[in-house]
Structure formats: structure tokens, C-alpha cells
Protein backbone atom coordinates (compact mmCIF):
# COMPACT_ATOMS: atom_id res chain seq x y z
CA UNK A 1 4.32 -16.23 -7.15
CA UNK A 2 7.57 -17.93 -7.05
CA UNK A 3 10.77 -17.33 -9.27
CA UNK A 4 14.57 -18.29 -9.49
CA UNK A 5 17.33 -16.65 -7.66
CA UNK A 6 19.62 -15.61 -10.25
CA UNK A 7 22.62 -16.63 -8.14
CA UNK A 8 21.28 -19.65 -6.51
CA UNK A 9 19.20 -20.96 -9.09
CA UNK A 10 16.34 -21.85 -5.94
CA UNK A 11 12.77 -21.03 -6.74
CA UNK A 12 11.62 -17.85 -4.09
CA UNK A 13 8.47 -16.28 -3.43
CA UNK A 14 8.72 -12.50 -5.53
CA UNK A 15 7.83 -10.72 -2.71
CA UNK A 16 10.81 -12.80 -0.86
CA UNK A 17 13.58 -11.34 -2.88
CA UNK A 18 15.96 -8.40 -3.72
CA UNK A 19 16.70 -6.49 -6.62
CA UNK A 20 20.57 -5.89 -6.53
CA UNK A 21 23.10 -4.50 -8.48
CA UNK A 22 27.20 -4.77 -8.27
CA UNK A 23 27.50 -0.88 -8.25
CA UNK A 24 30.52 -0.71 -10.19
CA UNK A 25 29.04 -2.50 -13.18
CA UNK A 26 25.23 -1.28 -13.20
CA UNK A 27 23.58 -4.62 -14.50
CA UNK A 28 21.00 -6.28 -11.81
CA UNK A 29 20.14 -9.48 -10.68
CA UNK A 30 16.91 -11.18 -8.84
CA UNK A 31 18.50 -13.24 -5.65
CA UNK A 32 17.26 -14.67 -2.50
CA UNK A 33 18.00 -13.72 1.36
CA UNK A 34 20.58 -16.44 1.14
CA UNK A 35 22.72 -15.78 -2.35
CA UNK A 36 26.09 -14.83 -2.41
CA UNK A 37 27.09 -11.69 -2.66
CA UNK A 38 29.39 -8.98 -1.12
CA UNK A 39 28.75 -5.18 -1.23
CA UNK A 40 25.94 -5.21 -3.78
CA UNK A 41 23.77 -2.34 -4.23
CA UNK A 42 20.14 -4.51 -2.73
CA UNK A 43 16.25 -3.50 -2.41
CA UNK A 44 13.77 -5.85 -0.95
CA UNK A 45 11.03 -6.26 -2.84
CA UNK A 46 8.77 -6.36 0.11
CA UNK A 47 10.14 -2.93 0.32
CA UNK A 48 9.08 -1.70 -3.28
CA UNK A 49 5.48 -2.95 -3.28
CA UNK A 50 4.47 -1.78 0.89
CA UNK A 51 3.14 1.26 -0.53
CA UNK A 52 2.76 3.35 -3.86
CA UNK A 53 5.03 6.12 -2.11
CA UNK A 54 7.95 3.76 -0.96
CA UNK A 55 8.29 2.87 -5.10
CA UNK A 56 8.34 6.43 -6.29
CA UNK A 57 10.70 7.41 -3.16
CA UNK A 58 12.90 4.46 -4.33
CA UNK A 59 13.07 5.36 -7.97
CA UNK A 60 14.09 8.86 -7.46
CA UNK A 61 16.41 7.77 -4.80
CA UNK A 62 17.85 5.49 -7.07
CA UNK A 63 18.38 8.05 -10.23
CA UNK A 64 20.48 9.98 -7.99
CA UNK A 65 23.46 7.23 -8.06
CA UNK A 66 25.60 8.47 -10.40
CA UNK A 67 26.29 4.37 -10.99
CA UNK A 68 22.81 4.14 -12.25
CA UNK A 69 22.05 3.25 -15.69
CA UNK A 70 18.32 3.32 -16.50
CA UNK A 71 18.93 1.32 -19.88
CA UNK A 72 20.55 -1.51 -17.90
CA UNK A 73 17.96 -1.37 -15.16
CA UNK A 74 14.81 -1.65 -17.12
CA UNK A 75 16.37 -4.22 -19.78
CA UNK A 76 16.55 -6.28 -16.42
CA UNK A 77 13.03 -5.72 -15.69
CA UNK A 78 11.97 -6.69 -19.34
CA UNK A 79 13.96 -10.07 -19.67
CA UNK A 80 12.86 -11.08 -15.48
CA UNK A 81 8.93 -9.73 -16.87
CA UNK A 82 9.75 -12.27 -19.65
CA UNK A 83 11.45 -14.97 -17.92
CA UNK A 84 8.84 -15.32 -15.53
CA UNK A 85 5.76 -14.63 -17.03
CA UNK A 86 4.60 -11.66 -15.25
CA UNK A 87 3.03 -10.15 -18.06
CA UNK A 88 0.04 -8.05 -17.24
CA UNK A 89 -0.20 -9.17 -13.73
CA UNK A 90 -2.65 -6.90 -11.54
């Protein structure tokens, strides 16, 4: 399934993409291999979906930042759900 780079604005295979976050202001983005960006906070999303494990291993891993704002992460994950229709995908 492809979607937009946030940054570039260039439509990506999902699985092609990062999930990153500026660390000092907790909001993320959806980008591409190729957007612009400095020291950014990044997880490939190949990454997250290799194996049930490697998501709850990331999750904790990522509660332990003490930049980490659950609110901001999972209104990201509503509005990119909404933005690009992946409602009840399976």
C-alpha cells in the first residue's frame, strides 16, 4: 500500500518508510528513505511489522525515552490511520 511522505510529499510503499520523531518536540511524522531530516528519533517500518516480538520490544523500548509522549504518538497514528485509509486492514 502506498502513502505520502510527510516531508516530501512523494507517495511510498508503507512498509518503505519510517516513523520519526524530532526528540525534543515529541510529535511524529511518516517520511521516506530520502526526506530531510537531521537527528530525528527514526524506526523503519519494515522493522515494526518483521515479527510480533520486534513491535512489543519496540514499544517498551520506546516508553523508556523520557521524550516520549504517548498522547502525541498515538494521535499520529489516528490522523495517518485516517489519512490513509487503513482502517481495519488485516
Amino acid at each position: 500500500m502506498k502513502v505520502k511522505c510527510q516531508r516530501t510529499n512523494n507517495e511510498i510503499e508503507l512498509v518503505d518508510g519510517f516513523f520519526v520523531s524530532p526528540m525534543h518536540t515529541g510529535e511524529w511524522e511518516f517520511v521516506s528513505k530520502d526526506a530531510p531530516g537531521n537527528n530525528d528519533y527514526n524506526i523503519a517500518v519494515k522493522a515494526l511489522i518483521s515479527t510480533p516480538e520486534g513491535l512489543v520490544d519496540w514499544l517498551a523500548h520506546l516508553s523508556e525515552k523520557t521524550w516520549f509522549s504517548a498522547d502525541n504518538f498515538f494521535k499520529f497514528m489516528y490522523k495517518f490511520r485516517a489519512e490513509n485509509n487503513l482502517y481495519n486492514m488485516s
